[in-house]
Protein backbone atom coordinates (compact mmCIF):
# COMPACT_ATOMS: atom_id res chain seq x y z
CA UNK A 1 6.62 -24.04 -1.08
CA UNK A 2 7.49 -24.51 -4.46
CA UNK A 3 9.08 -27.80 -5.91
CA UNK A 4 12.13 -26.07 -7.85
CA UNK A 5 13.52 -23.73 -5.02
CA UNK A 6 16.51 -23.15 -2.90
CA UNK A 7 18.36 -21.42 -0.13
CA UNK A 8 22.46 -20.82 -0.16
CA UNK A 9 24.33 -20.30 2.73
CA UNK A 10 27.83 -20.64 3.42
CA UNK A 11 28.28 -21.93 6.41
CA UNK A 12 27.65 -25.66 7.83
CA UNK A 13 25.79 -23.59 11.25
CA UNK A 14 24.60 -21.15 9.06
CA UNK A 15 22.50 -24.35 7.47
CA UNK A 16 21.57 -25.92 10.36
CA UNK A 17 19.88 -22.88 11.87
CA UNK A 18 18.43 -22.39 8.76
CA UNK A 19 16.99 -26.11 8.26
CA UNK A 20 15.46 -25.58 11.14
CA UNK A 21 12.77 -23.28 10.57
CA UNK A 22 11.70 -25.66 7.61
CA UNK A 23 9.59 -28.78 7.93
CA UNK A 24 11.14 -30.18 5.00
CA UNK A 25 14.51 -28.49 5.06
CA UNK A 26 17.14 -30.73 4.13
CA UNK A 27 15.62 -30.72 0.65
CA UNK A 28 15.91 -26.66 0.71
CA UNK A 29 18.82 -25.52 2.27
CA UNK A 30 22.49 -26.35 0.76
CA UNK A 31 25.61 -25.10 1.56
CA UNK A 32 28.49 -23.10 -0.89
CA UNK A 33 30.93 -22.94 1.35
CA UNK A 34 32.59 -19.52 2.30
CA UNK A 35 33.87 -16.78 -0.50
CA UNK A 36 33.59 -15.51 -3.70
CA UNK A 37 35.73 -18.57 -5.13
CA UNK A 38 33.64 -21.42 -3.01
CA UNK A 39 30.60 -19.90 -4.06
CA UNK A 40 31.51 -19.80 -7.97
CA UNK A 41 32.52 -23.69 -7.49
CA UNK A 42 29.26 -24.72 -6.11
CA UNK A 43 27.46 -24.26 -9.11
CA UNK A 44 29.65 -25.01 -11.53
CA UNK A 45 27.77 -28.74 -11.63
CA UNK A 46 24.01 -29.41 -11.51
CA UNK A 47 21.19 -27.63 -11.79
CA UNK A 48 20.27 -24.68 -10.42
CA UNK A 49 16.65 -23.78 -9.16
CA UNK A 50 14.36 -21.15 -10.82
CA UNK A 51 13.85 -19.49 -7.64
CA UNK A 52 16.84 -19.00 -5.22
CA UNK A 53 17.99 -17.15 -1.87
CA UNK A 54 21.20 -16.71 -0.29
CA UNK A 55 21.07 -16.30 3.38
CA UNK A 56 23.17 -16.14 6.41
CA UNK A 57 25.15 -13.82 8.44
CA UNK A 58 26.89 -10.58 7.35
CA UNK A 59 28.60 -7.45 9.04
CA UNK A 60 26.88 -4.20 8.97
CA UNK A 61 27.81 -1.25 7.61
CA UNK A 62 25.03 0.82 8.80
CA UNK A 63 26.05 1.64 12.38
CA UNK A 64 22.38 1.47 13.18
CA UNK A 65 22.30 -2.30 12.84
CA UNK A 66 22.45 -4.23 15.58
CA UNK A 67 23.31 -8.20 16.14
CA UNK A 68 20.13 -9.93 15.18
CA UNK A 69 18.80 -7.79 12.39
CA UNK A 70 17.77 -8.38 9.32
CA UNK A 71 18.57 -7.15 6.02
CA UNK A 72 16.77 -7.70 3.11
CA UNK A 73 18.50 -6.81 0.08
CA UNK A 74 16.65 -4.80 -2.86
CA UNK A 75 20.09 -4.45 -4.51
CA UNK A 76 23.14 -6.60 -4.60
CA UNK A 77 26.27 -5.50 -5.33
CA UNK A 78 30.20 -5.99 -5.66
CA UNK A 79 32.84 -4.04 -4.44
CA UNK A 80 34.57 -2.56 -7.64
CA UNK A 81 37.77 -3.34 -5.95
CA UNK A 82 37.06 -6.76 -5.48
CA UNK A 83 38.89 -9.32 -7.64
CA UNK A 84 36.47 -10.65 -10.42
CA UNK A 85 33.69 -8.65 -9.49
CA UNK A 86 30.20 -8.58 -11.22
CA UNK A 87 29.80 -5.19 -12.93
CA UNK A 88 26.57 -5.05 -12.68
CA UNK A 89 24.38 -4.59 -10.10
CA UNK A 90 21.63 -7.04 -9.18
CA UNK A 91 18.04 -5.43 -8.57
CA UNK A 92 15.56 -7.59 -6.08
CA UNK A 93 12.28 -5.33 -6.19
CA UNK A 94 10.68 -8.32 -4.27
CA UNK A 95 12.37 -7.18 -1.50
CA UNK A 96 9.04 -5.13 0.34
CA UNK A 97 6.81 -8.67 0.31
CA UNK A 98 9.78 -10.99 1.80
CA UNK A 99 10.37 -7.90 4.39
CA UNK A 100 7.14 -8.08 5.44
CA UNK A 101 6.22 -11.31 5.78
CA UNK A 102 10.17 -11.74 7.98
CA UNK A 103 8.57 -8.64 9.93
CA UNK A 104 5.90 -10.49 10.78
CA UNK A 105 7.54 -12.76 12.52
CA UNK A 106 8.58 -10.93 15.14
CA UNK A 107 12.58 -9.54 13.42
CA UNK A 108 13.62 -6.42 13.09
CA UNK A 109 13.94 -6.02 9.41
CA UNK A 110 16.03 -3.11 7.47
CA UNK A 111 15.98 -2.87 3.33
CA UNK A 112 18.40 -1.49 1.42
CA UNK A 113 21.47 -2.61 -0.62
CA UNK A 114 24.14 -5.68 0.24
CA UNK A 115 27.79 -5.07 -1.26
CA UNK A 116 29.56 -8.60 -1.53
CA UNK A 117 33.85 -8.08 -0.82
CA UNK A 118 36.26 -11.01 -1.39
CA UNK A 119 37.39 -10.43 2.60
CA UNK A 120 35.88 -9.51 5.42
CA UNK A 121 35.71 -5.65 5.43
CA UNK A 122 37.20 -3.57 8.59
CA UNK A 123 38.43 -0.56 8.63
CA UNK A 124 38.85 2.16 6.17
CA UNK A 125 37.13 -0.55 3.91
CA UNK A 126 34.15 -0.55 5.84
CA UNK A 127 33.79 3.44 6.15
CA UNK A 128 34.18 3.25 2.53
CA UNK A 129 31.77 0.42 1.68
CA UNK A 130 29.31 2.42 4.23
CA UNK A 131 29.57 5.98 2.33
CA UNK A 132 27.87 4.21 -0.94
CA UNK A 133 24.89 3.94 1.13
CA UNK A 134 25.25 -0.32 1.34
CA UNK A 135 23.76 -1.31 4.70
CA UNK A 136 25.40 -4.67 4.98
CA UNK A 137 28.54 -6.54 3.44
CA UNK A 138 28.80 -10.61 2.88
CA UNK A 139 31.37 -12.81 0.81
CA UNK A 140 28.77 -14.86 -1.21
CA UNK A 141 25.66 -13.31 -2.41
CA UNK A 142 26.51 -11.19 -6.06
CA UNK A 143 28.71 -14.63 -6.65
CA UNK A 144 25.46 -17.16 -5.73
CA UNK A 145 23.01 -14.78 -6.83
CA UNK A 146 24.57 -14.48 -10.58
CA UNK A 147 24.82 -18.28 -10.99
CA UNK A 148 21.31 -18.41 -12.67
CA UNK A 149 20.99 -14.84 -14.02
CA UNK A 150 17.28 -15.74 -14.64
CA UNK A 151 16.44 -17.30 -11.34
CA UNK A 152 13.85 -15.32 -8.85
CA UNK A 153 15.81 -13.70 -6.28
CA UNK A 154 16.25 -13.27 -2.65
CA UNK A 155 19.20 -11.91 -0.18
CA UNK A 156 18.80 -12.10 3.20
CA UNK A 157 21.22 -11.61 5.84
CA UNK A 158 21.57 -11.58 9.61
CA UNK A 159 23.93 -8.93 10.96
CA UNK A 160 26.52 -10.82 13.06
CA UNK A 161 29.08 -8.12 12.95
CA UNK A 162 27.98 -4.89 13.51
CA UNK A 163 29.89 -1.41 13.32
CA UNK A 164 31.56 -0.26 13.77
CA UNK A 165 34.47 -2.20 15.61
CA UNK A 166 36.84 -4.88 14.42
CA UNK A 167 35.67 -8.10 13.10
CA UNK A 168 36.97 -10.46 15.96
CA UNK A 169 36.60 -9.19 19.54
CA UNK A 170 35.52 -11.31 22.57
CA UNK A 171 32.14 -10.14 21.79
CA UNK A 172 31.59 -11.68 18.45
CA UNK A 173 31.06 -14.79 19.56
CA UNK A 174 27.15 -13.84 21.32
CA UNK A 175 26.88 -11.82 18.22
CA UNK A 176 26.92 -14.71 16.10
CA UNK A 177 24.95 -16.84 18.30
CA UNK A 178 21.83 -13.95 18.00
CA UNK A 179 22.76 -13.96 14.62
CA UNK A 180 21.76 -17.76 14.36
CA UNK A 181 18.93 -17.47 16.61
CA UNK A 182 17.34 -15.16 13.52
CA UNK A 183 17.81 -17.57 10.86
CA UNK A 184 15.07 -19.77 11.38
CA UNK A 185 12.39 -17.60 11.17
CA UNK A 186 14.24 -16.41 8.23
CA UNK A 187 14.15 -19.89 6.53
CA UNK A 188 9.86 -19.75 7.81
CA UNK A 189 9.81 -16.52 5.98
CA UNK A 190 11.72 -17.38 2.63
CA UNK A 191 9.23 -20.65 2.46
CA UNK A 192 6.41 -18.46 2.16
CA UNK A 193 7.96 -15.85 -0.46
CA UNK A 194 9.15 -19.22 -2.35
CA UNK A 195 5.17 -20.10 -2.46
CA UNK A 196 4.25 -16.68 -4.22
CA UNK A 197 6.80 -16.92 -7.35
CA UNK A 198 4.22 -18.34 -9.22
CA UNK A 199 2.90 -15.05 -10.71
CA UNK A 200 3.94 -15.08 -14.10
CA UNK A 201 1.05 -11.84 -15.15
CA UNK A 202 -0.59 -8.99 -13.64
CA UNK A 203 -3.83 -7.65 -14.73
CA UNK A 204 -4.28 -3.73 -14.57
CA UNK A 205 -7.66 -2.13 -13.68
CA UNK A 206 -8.23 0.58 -15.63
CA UNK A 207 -9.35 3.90 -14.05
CA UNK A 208 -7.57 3.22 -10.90
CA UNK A 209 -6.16 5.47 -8.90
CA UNK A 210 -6.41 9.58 -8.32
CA UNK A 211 -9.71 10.97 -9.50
CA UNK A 212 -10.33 14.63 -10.73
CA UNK A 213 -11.99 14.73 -7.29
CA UNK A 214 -8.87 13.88 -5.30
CA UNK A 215 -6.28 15.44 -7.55
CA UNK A 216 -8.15 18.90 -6.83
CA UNK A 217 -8.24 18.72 -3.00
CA UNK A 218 -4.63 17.81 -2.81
CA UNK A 219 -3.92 20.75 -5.34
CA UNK A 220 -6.01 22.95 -3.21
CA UNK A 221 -3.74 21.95 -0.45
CA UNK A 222 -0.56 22.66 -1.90
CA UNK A 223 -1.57 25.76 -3.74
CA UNK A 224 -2.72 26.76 -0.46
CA UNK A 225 1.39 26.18 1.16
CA UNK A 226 2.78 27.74 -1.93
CA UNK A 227 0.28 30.91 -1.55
CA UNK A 228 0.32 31.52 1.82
CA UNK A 229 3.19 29.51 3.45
CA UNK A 230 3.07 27.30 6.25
CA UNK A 231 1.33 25.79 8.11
CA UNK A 232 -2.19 25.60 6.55
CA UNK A 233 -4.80 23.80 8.65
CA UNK A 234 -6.84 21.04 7.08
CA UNK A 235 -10.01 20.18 9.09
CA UNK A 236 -10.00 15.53 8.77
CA UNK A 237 -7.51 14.22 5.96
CA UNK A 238 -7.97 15.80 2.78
CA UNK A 239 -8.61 12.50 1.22
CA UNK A 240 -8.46 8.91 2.93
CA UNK A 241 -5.31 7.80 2.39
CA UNK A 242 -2.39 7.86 4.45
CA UNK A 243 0.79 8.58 1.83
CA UNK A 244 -0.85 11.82 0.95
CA UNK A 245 -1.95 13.20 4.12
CA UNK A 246 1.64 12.36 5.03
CA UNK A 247 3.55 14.45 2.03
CA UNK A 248 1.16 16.97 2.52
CA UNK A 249 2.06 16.93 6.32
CA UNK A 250 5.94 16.98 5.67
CA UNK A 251 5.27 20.31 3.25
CA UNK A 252 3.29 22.04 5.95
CA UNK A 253 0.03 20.92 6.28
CA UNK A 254 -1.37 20.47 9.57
CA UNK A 255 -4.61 18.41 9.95
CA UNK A 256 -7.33 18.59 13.04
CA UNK A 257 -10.23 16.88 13.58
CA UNK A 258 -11.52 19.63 14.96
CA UNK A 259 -11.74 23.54 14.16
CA UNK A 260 -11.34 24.31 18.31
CA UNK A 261 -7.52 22.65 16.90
CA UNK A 262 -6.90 26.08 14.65
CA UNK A 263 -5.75 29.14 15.14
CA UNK A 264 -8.29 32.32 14.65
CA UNK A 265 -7.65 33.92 11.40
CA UNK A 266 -5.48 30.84 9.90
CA UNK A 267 -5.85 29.43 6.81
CA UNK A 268 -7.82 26.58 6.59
CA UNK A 269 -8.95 23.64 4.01
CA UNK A 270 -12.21 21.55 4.51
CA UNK A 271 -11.40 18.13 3.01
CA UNK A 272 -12.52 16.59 0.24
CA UNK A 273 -15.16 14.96 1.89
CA UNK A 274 -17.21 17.83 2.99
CA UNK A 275 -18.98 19.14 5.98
CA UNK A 276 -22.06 20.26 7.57
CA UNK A 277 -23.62 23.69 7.30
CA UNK A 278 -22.50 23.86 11.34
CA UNK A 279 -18.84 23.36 10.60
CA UNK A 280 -18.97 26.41 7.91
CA UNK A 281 -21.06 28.64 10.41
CA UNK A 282 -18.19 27.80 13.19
CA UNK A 283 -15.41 28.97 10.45
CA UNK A 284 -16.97 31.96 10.22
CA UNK A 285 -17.09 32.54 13.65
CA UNK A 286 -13.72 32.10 14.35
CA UNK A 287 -13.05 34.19 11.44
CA UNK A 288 -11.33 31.69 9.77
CA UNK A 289 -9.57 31.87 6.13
CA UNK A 290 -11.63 29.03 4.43
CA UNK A 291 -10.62 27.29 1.24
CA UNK A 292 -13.38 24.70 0.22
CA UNK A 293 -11.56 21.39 -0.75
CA UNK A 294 -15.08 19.42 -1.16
CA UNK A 295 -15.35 17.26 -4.45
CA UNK A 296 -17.95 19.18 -6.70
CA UNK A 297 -19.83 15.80 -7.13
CA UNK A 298 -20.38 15.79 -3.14
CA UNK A 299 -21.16 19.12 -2.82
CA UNK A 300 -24.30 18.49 -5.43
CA UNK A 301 -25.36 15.86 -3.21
CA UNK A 302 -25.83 18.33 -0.47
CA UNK A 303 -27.79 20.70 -2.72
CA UNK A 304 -30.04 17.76 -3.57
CA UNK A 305 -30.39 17.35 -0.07
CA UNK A 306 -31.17 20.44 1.22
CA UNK A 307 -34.00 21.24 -1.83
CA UNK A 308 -35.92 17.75 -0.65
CA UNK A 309 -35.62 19.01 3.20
CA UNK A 310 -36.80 21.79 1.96
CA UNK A 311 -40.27 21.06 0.27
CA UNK A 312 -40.98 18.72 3.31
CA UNK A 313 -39.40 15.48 2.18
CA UNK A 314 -37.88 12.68 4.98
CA UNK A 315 -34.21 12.34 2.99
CA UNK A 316 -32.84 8.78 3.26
CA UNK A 317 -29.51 9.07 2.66
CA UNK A 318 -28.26 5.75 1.46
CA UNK A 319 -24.27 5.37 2.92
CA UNK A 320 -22.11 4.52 5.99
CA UNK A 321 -22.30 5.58 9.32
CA UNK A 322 -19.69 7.50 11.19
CA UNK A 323 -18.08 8.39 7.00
CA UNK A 324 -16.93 11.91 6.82
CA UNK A 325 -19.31 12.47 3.91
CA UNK A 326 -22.47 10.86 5.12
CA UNK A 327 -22.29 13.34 8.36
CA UNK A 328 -21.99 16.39 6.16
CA UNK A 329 -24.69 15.69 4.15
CA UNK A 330 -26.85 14.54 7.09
CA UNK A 331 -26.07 17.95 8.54
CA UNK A 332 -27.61 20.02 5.86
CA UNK A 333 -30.92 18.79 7.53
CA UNK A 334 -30.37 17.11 10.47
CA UNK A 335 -34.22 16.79 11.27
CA UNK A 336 -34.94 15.84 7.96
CA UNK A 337 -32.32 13.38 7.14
CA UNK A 338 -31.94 9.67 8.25
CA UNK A 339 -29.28 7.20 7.25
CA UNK A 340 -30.25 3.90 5.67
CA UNK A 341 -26.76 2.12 5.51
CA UNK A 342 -28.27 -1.33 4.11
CA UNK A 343 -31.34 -3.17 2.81
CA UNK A 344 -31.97 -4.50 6.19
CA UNK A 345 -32.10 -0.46 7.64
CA UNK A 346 -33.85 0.26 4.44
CA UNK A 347 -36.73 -2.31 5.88
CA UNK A 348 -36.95 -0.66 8.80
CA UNK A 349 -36.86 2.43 8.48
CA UNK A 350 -39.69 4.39 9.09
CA UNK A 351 -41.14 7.92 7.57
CA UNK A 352 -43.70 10.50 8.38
CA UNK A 353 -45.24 10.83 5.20
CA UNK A 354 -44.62 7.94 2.47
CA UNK A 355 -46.19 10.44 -0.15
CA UNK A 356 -43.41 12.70 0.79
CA UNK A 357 -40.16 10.81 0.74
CA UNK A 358 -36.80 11.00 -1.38
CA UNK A 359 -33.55 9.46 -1.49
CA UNK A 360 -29.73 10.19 -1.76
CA UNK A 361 -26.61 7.83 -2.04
CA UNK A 362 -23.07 8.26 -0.51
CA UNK A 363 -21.01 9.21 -3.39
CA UNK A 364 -18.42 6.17 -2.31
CA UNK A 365 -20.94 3.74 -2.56
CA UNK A 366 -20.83 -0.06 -4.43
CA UNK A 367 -23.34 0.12 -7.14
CA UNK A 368 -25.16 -3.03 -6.73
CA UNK A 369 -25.61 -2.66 -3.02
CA UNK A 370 -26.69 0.97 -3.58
CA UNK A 371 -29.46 -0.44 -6.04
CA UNK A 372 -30.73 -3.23 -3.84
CA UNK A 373 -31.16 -0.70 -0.84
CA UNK A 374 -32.96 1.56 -3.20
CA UNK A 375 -34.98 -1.30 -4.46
CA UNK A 376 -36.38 -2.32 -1.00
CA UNK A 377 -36.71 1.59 -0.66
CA UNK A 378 -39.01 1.76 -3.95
CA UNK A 379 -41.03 -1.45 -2.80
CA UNK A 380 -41.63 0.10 0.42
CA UNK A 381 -42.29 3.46 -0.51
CA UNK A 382 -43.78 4.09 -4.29
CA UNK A 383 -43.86 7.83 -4.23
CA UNK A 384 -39.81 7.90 -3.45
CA UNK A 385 -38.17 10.57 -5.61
CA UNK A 386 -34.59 10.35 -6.21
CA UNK A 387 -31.69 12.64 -7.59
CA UNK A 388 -32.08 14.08 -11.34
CA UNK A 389 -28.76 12.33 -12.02
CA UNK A 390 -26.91 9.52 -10.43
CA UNK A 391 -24.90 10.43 -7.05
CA UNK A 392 -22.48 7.72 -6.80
CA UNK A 393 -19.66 9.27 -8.72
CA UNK A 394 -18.20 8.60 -11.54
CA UNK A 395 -15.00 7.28 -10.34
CA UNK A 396 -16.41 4.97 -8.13
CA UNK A 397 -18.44 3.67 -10.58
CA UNK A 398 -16.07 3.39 -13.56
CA UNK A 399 -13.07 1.57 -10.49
CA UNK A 400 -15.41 -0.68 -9.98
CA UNK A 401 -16.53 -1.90 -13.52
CA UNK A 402 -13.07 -2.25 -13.85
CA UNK A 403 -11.92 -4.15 -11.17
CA UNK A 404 -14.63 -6.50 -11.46
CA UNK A 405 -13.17 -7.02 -15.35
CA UNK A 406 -10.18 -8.03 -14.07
CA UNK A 407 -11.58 -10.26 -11.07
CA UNK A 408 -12.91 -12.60 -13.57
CA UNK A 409 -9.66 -13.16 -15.34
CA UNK A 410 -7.59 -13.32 -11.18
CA UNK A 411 -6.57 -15.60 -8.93
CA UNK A 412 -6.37 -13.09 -6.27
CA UNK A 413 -6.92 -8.90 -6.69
CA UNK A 414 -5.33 -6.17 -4.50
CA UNK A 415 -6.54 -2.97 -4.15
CA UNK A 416 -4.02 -0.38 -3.15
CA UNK A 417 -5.36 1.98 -0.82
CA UNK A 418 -5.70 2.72 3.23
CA UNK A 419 -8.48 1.06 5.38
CA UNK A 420 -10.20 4.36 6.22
CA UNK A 421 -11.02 5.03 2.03
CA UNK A 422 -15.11 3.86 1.71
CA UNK A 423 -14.34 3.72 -2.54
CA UNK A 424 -11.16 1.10 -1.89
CA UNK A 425 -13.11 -0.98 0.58
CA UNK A 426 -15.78 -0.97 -2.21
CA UNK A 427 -13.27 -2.32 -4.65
CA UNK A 428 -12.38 -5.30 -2.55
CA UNK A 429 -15.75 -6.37 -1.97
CA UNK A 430 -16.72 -5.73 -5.72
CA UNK A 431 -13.93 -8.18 -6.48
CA UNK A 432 -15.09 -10.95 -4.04
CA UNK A 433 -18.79 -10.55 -5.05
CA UNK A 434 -17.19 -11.62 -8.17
CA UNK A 435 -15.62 -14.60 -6.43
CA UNK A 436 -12.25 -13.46 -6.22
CA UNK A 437 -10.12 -13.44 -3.11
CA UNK A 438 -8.72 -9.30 -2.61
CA UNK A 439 -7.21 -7.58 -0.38
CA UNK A 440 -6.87 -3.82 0.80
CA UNK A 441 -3.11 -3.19 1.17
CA UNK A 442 -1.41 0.46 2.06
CA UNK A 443 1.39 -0.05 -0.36
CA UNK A 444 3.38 -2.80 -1.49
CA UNK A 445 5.12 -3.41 1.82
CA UNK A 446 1.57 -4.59 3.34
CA UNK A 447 1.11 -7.46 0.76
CA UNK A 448 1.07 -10.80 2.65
CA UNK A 449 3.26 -13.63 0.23
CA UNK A 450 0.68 -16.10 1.81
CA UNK A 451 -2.26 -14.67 -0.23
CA UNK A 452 -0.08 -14.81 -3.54
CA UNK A 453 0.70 -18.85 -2.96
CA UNK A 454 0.06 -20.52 -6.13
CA UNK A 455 -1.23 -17.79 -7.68
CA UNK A 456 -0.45 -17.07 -11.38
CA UNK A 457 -2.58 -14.11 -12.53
CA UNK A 458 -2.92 -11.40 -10.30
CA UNK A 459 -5.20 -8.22 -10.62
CA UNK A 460 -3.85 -4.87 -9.03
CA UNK A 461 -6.04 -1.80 -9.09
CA UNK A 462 -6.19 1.42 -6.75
CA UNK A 463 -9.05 3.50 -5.21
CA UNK A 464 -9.63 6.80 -6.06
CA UNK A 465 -7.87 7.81 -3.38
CA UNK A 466 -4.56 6.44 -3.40
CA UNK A 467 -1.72 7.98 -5.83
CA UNK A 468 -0.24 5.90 -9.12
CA UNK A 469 3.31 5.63 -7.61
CA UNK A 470 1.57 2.64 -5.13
CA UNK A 471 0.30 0.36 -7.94
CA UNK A 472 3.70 1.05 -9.82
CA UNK A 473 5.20 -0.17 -6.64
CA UNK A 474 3.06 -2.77 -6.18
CA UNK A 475 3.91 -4.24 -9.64
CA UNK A 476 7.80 -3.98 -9.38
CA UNK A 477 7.66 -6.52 -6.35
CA UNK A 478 4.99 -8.69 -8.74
CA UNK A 479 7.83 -8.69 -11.64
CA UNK A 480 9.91 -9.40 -8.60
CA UNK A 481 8.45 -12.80 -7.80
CA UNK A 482 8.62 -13.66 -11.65
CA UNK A 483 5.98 -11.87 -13.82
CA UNK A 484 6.83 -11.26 -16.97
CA UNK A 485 3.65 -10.07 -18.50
CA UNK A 486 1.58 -6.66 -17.35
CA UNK A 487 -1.67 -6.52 -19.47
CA UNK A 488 -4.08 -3.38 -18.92
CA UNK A 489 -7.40 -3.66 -18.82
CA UNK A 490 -9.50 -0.67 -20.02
CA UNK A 491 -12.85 -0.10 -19.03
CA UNK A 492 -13.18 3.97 -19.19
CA UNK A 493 -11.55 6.63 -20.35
CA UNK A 494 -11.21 9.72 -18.13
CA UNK A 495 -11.56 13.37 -19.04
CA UNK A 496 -12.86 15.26 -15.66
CA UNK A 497 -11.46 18.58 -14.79
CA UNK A 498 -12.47 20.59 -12.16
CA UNK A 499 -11.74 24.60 -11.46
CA UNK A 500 -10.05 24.85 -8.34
CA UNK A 501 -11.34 27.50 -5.76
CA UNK A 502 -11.05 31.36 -6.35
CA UNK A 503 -8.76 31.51 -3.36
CA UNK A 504 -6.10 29.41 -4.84
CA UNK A 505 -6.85 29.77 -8.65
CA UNK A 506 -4.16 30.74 -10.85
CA UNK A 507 -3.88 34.08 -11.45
């Protein structure tokens, strides 16, 4: 925790519960007393800390709350009927990281805005409060919250009064006691986003993000919908990452692991990725309307591989076993082919002719391990011939020089992208090879406050894989804990276009 923070609740049990999820609570945890006017007073002396949280109980709006859960507010707002109410509406983009990390502990957790009244709202009040889309209302939080305009933020309230209903009925009472029962782990949880408002800037890798690769298989999907209407079958995810399979899924797209999942005749996209010669043959059994999604730079690495199959050579395919790509390219030549996924394989492996050997790399591939496997591979085998030009792409290789630029300047990195994605997992483990701490998140809401404690630069980059919208995301929360300064780091520029396929080309 940090030395100049604070949580504001105004009640005396509302404290208590919350002083007890802290080790050191009394210090923490003060009370404002109940209102818009009580909370104004409490802060009209003394100082006030740079990084604050109101917390407590509230009544729901949302009829899906229930007694017990959380709300974490990304807004905060006053009812503009509300006597001396704050115009202006107060943003929290933290919210995601503090949601998590309450999630975590075991409470159910909703996100959206809080509306602060100047009486408890019932009634037609509450239907109207409700149809502006606030999930919560409380009498302190705009009022607290605006005492140090500057401060880092945080709202979070326990719903003790759900809707709808009247505010006191027999059964508040056990509401409010559930309602209490939440706020410890509440306190646990506002300790640890407390720790992590010591960013203050954020480096940006630069590439990051979609490649020319990736942006053409996810056009090829959606020109495909537009063209020929739902649904359009895509054999494995078009590219690893979960947000875009998932848009593409809620416009139509329906993705199978396997081509037994699709309908004869449909229309059907092979990912990025590509696949084996078997695959295509299948396809055109089933007479199947193929559009071929594969990234241009992985399709030359199965051309390499099947013109060293065919003059004789043993191909060892440098890459990672059970990877979408690695099993298409092994499938070009399956007798012919062997997969060397590290410097320890690479001195074992074994070969029928060592005059009459070659060697291929996963496109996805960290450059440095890639050239210490194919160093062990030269050593062992002099005559290996390799690819006229280098296979790990591009992308990968210009994410990486990038991230690692930024490592040296972090106190921790995180790489936006999903756990399946070979070229994310390569970012993370360029940046600790660099001696950085990094972490592969989904999207903001996966970043653990714990890994940001004390931090006060942190680097943010993407794979190839995962869309821009994630790393803007991603630094909203980071201004949210308190940066104030977002400094790009260039390392490439990027000018890669590819031609989509004929079947989908514009006409």
């Amino acid at each position: 925790m940090t030395a100049g923070w604070a949580i504001y609740a105004p009640m005396r049990m509302e404290t208590r519960a919350l002083r007890a999820g802290l080790p050191d609570g009394d210090g923490h945890v003060h009370r404002t007393g109940v209102g818009a006017r009580r909370a104004r007073q409490a802060f009209r002396a003394g100082t006030v800390p740079p990084v604050m949280a109101v917390a407590g109980m509230c009544g729901g709006l949302d009829p899906e709350l229930r007694p017990g859960d959380v709300v974490v507010a990304d807004e905060v707002r006053t009812d503009a009927l509300t006597e001396g109410a704050i115009p202006a509406t107060l943003h929290l983009p933290a919210a995601p990281l503090l949601a998590a990390a309450l999630r975590r502990r075991g409470l159910t957790v909703h996100v959206g805005p809080m509306v602060s009244t100047d009486r408890l709202a019932s009634g037609a009040q509450r239907e109207r409060l409700a149809a502006t889309g606030a999930l919560a209302a409380d009498l302190e939080s705009a009022w607290v919250l605006s005492a140090r305009p500057g401060a880092v933020p945080a709202c979070v309230r326990v719903v003790a009064d759900p809707a709808p209903g009247h505010v006191l009925r027999p059964i508040t009472l056990a509401h409010i006691r559930r309602a209490l029962r939440s706020l410890p782990p509440v306190a646990a949880g506002l300790a640890e986003w407390s720790a992590a408002a010591t960013v203050r800037q954020v480096l940006l890798a630069s590439p990051r993000s979609f490649c020319a690769g990736v942006e053409r298989a996810i056009t090829v999907v959606e020109q495909a919908l537009d063209r020929y209407g739902a649904p359009v079958y895509v054999r494995k995810q078009i590219v690893h990452n979960a947000h875009v399979v998932a848009a593409l899924r809620d416009r139509g797209a329906v993705f199978v692991d396997d081509l037994d999942e699709v309908p004869n005749g449909a229309v059907t996209v092979f990912s990025a990725h590509g696949v084996a010669p078997a695959v295509r043959a299948e396809a055109a059994d089933r007479q199947l309307s193929v559009i071929d999604g594969t990234c241009p730079l992985v399709t030359k690495v199965h051309s390499e591989a099947r013109r060293f199959a065919g003059r004789g050579d043993t191909v060892l395919l440098v890459g990672h076993p059970g990877h979408e790509e690695t099993e298409g390219t092994q499938g070009e030549a399956p007798d012919r082919v062997r997969l060397v996924p590290d410097a320890a394989a690479a001195e074992r492996v074994t070969v029928e002719d060592p005059e009459r050997v070659s060697y291929l790399l996963q496109t996805t591939l960290a450059v440095d391990e890639a050239e210490e496997v194919v160093a062990v591979l030269r050593r062992r085998f002099p005559a290996l011939a390799g690819p006229g030009s280098d296979d790990i792409c591009y992308a990968t290789t210009n994410r990486q020089r990038a991230v690692r630029a930024i490592a040296a300047e972090s106190d921790v990195v995180l790489v936006l992208g999903s756990g399946n994605s070979s070229n994310s997992r390569r970012l993370v483990e360029v940046a600790e090879r660099a001696g950085t701490p990094a972490y592969l998140v989904e999207d903001a809401d996966a970043i653990d406050p714990r890994w940001l404690a004390g931090a006060t630069a942190v680097g943010v980059t993407a794979g190839a894989s995962a869309p821009p919208r994630l790393v803007d995301q991603t630094v909203a929360v980071l201004r949210g804990l308190g940066a104030g300064e977002v400094d790009e780091r260039v390392r490439a520029t990027e000018d890669v276009h590819f031609t989509l396929p004929k079947e989908v080309r514009p006409a």
